[in-house]
C-alpha atoms as a PDB file:
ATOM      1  CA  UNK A   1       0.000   0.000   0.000  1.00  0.00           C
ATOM      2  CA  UNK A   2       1.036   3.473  -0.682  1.00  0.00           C
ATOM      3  CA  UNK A   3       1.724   5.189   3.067  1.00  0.00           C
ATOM      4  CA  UNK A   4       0.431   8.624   3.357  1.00  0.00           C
ATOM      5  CA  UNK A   5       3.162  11.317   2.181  1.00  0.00           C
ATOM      6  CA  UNK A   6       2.740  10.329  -1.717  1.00  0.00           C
ATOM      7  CA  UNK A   7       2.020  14.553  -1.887  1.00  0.00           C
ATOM      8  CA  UNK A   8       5.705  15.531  -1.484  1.00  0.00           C
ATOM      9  CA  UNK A   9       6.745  14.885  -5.708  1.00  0.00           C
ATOM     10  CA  UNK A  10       4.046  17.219  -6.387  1.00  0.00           C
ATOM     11  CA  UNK A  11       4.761  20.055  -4.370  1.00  0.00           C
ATOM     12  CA  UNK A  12       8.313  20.146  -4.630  1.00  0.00           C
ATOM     13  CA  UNK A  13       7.867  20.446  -8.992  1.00  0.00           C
ATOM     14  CA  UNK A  14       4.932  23.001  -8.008  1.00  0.00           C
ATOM     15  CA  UNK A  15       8.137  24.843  -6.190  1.00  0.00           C
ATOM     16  CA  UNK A  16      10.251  24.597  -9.412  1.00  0.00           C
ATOM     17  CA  UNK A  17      12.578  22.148  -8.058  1.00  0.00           C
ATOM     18  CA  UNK A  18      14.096  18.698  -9.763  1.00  0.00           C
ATOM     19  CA  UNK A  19      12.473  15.515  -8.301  1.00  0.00           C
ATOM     20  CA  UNK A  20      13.804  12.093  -9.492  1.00  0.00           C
ATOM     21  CA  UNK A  21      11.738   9.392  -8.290  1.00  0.00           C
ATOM     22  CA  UNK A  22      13.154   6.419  -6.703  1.00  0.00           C
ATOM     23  CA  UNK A  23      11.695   2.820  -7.474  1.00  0.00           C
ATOM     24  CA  UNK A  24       9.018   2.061  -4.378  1.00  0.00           C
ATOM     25  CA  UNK A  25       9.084   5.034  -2.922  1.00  0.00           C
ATOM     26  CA  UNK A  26       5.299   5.132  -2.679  1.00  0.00           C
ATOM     27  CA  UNK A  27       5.670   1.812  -0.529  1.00  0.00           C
ATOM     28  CA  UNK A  28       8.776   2.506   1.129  1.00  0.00           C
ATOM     29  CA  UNK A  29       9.076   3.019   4.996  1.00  0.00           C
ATOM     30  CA  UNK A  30       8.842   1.796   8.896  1.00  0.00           C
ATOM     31  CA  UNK A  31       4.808   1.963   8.625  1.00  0.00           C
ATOM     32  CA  UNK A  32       2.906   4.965   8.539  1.00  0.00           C
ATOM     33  CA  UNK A  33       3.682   8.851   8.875  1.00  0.00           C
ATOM     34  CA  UNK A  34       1.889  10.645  12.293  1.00  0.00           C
ATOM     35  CA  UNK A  35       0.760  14.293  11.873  1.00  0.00           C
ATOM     36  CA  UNK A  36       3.534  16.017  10.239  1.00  0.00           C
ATOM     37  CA  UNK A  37       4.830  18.932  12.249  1.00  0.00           C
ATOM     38  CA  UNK A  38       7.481  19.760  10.219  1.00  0.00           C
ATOM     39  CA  UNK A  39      11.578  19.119   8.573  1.00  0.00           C
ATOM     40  CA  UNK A  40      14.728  17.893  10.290  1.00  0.00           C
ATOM     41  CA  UNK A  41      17.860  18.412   7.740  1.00  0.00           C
ATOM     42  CA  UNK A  42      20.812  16.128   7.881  1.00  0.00           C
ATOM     43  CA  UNK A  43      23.499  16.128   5.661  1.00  0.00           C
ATOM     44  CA  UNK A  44      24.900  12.639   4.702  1.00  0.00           C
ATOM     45  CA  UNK A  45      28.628  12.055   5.974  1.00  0.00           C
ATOM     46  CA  UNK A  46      28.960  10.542   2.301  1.00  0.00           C
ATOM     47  CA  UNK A  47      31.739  10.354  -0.300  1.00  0.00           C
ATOM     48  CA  UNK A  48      32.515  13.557  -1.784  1.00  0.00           C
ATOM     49  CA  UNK A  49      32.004  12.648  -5.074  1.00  0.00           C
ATOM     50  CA  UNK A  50      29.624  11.913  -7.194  1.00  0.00           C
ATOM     51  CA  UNK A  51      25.818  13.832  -6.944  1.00  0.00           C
ATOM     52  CA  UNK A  52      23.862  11.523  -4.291  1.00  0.00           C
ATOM     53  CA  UNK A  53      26.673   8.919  -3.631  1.00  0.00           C
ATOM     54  CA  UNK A  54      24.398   7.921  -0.857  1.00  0.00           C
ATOM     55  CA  UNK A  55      21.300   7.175  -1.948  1.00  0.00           C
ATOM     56  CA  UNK A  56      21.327   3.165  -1.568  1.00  0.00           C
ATOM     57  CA  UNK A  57      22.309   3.901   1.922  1.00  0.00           C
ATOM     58  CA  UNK A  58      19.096   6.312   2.145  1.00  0.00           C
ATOM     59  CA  UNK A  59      17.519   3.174   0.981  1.00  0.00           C
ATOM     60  CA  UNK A  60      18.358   0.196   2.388  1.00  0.00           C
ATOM     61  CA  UNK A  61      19.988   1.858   5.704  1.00  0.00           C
ATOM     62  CA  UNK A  62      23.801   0.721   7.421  1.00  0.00           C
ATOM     63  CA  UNK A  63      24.342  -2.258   9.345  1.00  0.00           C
ATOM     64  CA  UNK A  64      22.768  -0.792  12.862  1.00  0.00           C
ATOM     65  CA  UNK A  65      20.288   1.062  11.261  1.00  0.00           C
ATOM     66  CA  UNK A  66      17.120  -0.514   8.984  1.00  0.00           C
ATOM     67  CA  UNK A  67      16.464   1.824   6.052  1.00  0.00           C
ATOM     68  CA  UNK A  68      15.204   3.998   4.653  1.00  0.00           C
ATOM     69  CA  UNK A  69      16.915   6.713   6.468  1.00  0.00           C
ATOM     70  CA  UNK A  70      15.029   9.809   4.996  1.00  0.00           C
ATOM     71  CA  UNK A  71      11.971  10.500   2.692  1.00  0.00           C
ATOM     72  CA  UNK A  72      14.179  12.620   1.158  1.00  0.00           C
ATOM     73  CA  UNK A  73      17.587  12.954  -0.518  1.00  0.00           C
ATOM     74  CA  UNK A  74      18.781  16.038  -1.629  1.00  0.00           C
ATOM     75  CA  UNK A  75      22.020  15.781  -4.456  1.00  0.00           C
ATOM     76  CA  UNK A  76      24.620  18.265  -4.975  1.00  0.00           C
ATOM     77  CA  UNK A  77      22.911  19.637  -8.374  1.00  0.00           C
ATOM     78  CA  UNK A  78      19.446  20.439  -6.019  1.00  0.00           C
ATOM     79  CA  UNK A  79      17.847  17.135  -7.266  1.00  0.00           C
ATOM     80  CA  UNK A  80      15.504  15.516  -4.668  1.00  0.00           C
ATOM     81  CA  UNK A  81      15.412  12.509  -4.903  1.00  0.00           C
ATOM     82  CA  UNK A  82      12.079  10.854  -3.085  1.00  0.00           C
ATOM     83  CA  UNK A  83      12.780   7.690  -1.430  1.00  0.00           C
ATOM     84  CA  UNK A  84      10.052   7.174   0.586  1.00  0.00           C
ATOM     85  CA  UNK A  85       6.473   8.115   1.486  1.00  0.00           C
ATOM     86  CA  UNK A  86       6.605   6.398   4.741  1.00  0.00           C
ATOM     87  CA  UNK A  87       8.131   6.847   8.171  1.00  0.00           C
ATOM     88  CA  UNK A  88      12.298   6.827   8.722  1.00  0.00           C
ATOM     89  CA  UNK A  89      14.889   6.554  10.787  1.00  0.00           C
ATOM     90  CA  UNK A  90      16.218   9.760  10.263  1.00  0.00           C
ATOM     91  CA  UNK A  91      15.509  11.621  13.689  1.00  0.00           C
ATOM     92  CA  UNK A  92      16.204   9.331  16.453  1.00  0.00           C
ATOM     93  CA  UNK A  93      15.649  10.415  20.188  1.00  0.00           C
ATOM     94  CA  UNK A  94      15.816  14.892  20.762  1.00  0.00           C
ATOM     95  CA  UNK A  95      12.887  17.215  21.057  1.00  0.00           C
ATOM     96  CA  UNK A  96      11.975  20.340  18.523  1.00  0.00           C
ATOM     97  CA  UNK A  97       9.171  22.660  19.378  1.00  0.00           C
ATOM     98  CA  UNK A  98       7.454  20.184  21.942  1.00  0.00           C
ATOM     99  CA  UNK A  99       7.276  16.727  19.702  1.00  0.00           C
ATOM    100  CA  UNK A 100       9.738  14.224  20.669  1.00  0.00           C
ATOM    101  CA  UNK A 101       9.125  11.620  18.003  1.00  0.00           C
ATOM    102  CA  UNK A 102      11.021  12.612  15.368  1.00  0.00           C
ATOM    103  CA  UNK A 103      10.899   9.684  13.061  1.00  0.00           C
ATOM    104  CA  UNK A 104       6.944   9.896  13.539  1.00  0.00           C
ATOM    105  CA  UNK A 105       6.195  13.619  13.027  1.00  0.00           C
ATOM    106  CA  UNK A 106       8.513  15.131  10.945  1.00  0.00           C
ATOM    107  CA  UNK A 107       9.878  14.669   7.368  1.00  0.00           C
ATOM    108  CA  UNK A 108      13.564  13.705   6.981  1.00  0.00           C
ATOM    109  CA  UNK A 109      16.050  15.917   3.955  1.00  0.00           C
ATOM    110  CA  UNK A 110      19.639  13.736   3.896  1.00  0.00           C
ATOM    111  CA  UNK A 111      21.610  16.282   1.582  1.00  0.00           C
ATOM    112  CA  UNK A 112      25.176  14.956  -0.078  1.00  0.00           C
ATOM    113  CA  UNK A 113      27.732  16.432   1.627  1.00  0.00           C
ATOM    114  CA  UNK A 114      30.882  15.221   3.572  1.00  0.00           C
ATOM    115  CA  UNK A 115      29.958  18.288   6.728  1.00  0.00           C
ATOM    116  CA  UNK A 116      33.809  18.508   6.369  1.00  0.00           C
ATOM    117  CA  UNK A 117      36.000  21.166   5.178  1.00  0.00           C
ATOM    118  CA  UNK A 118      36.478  19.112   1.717  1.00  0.00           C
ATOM    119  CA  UNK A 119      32.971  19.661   0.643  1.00  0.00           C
ATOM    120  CA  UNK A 120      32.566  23.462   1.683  1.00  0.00           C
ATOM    121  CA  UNK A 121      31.588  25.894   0.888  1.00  0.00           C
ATOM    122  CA  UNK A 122      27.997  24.017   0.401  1.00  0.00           C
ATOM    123  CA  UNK A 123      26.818  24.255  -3.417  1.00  0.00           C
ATOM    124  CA  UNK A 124      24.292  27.127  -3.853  1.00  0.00           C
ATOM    125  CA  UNK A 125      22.162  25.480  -6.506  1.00  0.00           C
ATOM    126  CA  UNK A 126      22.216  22.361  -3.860  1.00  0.00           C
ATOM    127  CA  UNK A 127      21.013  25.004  -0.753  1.00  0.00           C
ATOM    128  CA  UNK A 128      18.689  26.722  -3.166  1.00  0.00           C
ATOM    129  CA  UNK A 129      17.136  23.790  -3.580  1.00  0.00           C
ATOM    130  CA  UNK A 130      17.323  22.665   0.376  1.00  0.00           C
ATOM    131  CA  UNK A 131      15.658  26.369   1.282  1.00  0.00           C
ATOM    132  CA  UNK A 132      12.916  26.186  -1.025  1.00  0.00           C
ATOM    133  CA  UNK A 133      12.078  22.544  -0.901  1.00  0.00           C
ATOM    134  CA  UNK A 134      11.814  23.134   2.834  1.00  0.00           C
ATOM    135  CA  UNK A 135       9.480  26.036   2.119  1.00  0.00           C
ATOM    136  CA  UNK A 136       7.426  24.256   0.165  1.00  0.00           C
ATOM    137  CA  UNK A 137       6.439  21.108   2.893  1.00  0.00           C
ATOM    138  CA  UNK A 138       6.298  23.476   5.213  1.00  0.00           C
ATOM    139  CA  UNK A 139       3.575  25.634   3.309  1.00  0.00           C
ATOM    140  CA  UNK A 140       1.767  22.592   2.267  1.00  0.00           C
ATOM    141  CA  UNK A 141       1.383  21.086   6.149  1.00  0.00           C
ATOM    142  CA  UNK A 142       0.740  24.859   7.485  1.00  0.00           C
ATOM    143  CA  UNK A 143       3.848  25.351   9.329  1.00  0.00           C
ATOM    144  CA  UNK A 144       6.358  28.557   9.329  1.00  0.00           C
ATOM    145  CA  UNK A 145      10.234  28.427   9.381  1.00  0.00           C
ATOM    146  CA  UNK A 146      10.357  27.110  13.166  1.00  0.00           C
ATOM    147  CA  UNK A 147       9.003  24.087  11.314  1.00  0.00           C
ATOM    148  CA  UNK A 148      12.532  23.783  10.333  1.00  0.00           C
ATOM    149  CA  UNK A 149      14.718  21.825  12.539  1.00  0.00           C
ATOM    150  CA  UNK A 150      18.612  20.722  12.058  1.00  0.00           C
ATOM    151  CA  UNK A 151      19.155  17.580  13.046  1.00  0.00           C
ATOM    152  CA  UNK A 152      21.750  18.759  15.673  1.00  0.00           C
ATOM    153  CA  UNK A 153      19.258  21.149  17.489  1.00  0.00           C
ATOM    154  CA  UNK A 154      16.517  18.182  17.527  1.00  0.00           C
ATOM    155  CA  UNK A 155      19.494  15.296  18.405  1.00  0.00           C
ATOM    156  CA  UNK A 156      19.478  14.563  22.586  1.00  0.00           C
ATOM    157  CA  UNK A 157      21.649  14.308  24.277  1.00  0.00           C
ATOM    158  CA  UNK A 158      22.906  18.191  23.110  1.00  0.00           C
ATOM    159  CA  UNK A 159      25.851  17.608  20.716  1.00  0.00           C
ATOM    160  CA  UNK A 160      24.606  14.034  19.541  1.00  0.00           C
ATOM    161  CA  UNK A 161      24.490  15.064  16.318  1.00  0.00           C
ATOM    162  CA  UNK A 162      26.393  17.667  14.315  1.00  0.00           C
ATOM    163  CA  UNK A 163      24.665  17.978  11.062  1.00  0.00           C
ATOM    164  CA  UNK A 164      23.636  19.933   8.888  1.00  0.00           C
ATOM    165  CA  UNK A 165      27.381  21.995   8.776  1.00  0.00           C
ATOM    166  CA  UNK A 166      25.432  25.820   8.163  1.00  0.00           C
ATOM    167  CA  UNK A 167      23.935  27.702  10.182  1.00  0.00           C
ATOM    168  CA  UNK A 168      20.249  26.794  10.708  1.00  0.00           C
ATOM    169  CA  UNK A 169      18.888  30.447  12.359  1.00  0.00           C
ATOM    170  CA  UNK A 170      20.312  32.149   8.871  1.00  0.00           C
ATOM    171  CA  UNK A 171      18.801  28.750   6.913  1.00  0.00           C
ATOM    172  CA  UNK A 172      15.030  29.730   8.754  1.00  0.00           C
ATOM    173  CA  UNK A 173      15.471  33.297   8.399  1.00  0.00           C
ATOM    174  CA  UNK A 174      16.005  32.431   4.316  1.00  0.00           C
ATOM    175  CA  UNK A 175      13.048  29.975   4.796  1.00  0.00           C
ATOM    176  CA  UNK A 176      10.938  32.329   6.131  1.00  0.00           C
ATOM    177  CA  UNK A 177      11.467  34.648   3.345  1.00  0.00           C
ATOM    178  CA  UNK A 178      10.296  32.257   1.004  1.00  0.00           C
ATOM    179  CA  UNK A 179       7.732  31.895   2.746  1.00  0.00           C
ATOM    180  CA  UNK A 180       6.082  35.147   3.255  1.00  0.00           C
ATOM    181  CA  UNK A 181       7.114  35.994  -0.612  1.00  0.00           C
ATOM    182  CA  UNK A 182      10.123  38.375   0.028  1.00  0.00           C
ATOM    183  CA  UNK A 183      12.902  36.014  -1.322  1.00  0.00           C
ATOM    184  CA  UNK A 184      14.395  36.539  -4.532  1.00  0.00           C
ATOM    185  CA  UNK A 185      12.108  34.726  -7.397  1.00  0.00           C
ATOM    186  CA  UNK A 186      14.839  31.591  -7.981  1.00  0.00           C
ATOM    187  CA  UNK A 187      16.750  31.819 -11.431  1.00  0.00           C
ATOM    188  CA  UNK A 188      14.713  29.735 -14.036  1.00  0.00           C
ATOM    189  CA  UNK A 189      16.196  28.100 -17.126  1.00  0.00           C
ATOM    190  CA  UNK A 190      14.790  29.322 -20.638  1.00  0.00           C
ATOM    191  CA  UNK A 191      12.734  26.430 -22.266  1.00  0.00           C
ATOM    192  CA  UNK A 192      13.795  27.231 -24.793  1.00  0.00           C
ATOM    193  CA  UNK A 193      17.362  28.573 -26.072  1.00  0.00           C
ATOM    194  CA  UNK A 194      17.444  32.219 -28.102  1.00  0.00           C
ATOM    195  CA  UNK A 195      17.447  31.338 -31.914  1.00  0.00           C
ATOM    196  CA  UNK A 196      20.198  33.629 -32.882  1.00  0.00           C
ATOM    197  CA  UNK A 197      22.316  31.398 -30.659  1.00  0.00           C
ATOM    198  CA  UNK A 198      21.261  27.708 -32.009  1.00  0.00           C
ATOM    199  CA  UNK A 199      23.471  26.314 -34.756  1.00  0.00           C
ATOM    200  CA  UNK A 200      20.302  23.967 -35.632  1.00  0.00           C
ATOM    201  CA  UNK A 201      19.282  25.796 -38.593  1.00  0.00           C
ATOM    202  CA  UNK A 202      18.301  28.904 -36.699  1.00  0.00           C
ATOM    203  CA  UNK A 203      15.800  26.650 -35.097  1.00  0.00           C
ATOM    204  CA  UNK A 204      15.744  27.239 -31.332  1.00  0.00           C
ATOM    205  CA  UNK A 205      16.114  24.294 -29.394  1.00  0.00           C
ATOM    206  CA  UNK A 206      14.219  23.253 -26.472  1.00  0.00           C
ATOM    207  CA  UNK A 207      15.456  22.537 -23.199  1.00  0.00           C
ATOM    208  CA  UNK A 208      15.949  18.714 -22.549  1.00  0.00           C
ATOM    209  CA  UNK A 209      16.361  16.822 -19.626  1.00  0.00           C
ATOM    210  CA  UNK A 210      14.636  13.333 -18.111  1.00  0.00           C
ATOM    211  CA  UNK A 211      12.404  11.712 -19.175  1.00  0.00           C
ATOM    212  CA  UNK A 212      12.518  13.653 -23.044  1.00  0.00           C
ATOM    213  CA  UNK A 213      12.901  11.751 -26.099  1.00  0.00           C
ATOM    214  CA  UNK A 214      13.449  12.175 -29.921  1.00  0.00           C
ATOM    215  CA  UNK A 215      16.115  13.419 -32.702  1.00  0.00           C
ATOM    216  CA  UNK A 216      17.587  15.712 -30.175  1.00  0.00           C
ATOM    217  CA  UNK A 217      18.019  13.790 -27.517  1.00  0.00           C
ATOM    218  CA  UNK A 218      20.030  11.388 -29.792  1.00  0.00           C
ATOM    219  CA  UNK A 219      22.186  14.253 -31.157  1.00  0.00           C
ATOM    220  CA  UNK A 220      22.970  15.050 -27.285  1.00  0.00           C
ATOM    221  CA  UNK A 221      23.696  11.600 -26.122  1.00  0.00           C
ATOM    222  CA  UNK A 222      26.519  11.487 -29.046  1.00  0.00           C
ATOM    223  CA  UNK A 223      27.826  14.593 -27.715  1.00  0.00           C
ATOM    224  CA  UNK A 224      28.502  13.476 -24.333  1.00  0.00           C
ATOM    225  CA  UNK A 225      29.604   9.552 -24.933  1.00  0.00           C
ATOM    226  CA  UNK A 226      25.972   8.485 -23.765  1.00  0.00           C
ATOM    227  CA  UNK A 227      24.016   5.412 -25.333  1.00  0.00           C
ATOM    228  CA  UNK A 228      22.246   6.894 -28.211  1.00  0.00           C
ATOM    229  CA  UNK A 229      18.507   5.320 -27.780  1.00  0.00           C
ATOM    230  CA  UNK A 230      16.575   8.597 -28.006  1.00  0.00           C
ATOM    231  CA  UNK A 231      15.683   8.691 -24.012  1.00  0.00           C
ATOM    232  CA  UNK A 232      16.957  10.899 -21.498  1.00  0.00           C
ATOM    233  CA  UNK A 233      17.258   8.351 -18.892  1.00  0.00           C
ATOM    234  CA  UNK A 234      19.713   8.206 -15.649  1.00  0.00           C
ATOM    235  CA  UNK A 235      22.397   7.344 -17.340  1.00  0.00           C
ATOM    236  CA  UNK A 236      22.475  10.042 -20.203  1.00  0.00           C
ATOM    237  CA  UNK A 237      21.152  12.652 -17.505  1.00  0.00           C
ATOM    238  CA  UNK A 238      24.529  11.288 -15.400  1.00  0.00           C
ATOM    239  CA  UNK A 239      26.629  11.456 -18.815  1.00  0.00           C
ATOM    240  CA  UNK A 240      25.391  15.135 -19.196  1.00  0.00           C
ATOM    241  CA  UNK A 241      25.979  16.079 -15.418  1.00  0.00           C
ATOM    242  CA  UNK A 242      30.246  14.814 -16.347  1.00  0.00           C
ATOM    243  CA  UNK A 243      30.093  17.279 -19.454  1.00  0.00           C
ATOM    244  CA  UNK A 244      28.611  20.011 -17.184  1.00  0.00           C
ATOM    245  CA  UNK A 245      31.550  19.072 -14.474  1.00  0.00           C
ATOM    246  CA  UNK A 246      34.356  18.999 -17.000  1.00  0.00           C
ATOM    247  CA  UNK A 247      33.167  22.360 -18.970  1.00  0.00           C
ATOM    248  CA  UNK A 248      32.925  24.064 -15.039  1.00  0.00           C
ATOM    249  CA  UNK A 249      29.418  24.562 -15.478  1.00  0.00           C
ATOM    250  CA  UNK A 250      26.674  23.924 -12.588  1.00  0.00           C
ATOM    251  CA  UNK A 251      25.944  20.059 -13.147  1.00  0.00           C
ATOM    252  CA  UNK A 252      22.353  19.962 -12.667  1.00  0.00           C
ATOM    253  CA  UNK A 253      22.016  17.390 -16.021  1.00  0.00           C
ATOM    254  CA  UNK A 254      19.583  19.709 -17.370  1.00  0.00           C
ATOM    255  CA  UNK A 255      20.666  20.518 -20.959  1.00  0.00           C
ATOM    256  CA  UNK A 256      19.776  24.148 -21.538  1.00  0.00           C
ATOM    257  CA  UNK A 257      20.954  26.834 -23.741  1.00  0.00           C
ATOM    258  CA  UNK A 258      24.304  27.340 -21.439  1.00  0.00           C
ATOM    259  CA  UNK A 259      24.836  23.602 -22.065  1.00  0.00           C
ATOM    260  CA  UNK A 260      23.938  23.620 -25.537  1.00  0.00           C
ATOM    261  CA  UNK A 261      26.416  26.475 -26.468  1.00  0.00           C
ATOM    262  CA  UNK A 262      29.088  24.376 -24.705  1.00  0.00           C
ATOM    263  CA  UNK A 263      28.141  21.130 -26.662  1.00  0.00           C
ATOM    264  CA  UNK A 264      28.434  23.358 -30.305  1.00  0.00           C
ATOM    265  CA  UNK A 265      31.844  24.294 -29.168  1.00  0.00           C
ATOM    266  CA  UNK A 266      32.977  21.191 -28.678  1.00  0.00           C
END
């Protein structure tokens, strides 16, 4: 059966953001969410490379600890990635605002990052994404930014935990602005590329990413040493995100005019 938090896809796209769906994640979990009083943010202790390095440990969980460890995993490029719509062991024992069952009553973000000075400072496409994804459950469960809860201000004993690495009062206070509309609208990227700038016969071409198909999609997978099938899968989007990396561009695996430019010079 699907468990109850099958809205959070929805309203993270409704937000703008990137959402890759993981396989089960509609049945994945320890039983059944409680009332959801808000977020608790981790960050993964993971490998520093790679986008969500972690995920299969979000999944399946560590050797002392049954998975899955979050609802939510949140990649380097701003992707969430939705693991489960269930109840985690992300929170263990602490206290935020009054509730005390963590796992029970409040949604779990694990984003990739080492918390060590190797992986700082934190990506801002990656804490873009963590701000306004945070905005948006807490909107859609009627909370404000004191919904918002770092995993070491929840963790008990004090000090348990030391994650997220930034600072959460500036992380609410940039929460809170999305919340009540003052925030900066975020930076979108053009559907579709200027004309002047295409090389495809002056045609303009659309921005491509999962889950697209056709002629162009082929034309990009040669470019970047993916299988050419037509589909924008995984592994092209992860074939793209390596171009991206290697032409110092943000590697969200979105191909849009910035990354279309770069593939015509190459």
């Amino acid at each position: 059966m699907a468990w109850s938090l099958i809205w959070l896809p929805e309203i993270l796209k409704r937000a703008g953001l990137k959402v890759a769906l993981v396989d089960g994640w509609e049945n994945r979990g320890r039983g059944d969410m409680g009332r959801v009083e808000g977020v608790i943010c981790h960050h993964t202790v993971g490998s520093p490379n790679l986008n969500m390095p972690s995920l299969k440990v979000l999944i399946n969980g560590r050797a002392d600890l049954p998975g899955p460890l979050a609802q939510l995993g949140l990649g380097r490029d701003g992707t969430y990635y939705v693991i489960a719509a269930g109840r985690c062991n992300h929170a263990g024992k602490g206290s935020w605002n009054g509730q005390t069952h963590g796992n029970s009553n409040f949604i779990g973000i694990e984003a990739e990052n080492t918390g060590k000075a190797d992986d700082l400072p934190w990506p801002e496409v990656q804490m873009d994404a963590y701000r306004r994804g945070v905005a948006a459950i807490l909107k859609h469960v009627g909370k404000g930014a004191d919904g918002c809860a770092g995993h070491k201000e929840y963790a008990l004993p004090k000090g348990r935990k030391p994650d997220p690495s930034f600072d959460m009062p500036a992380f609410r206070n940039e929460v809170a602005a999305i919340l009540n509309g003052s925030a900066p609208a975020p930076v979108l990227i053009p559907a579709f590329e200027p004309a002047t700038a295409s090389t495809n016969s002056g045609a303009a071409r659309p921005t491509l990413r999962r889950g697209a198909s056709g002629e162009l999609v082929k034309h990009l997978q040669q470019k970047v040493g993916a299988s050419v099938d037509g589909d924008f899968g995984p592994k092209t989007e992860a074939a793209v995100r390596v171009f991206q990396r290697q032409k110092g561009m943000v590697p969200d695996g979105i191909v849009g005019p910035k990354t279309w430019a770069a593939m015509d010079a190459v």
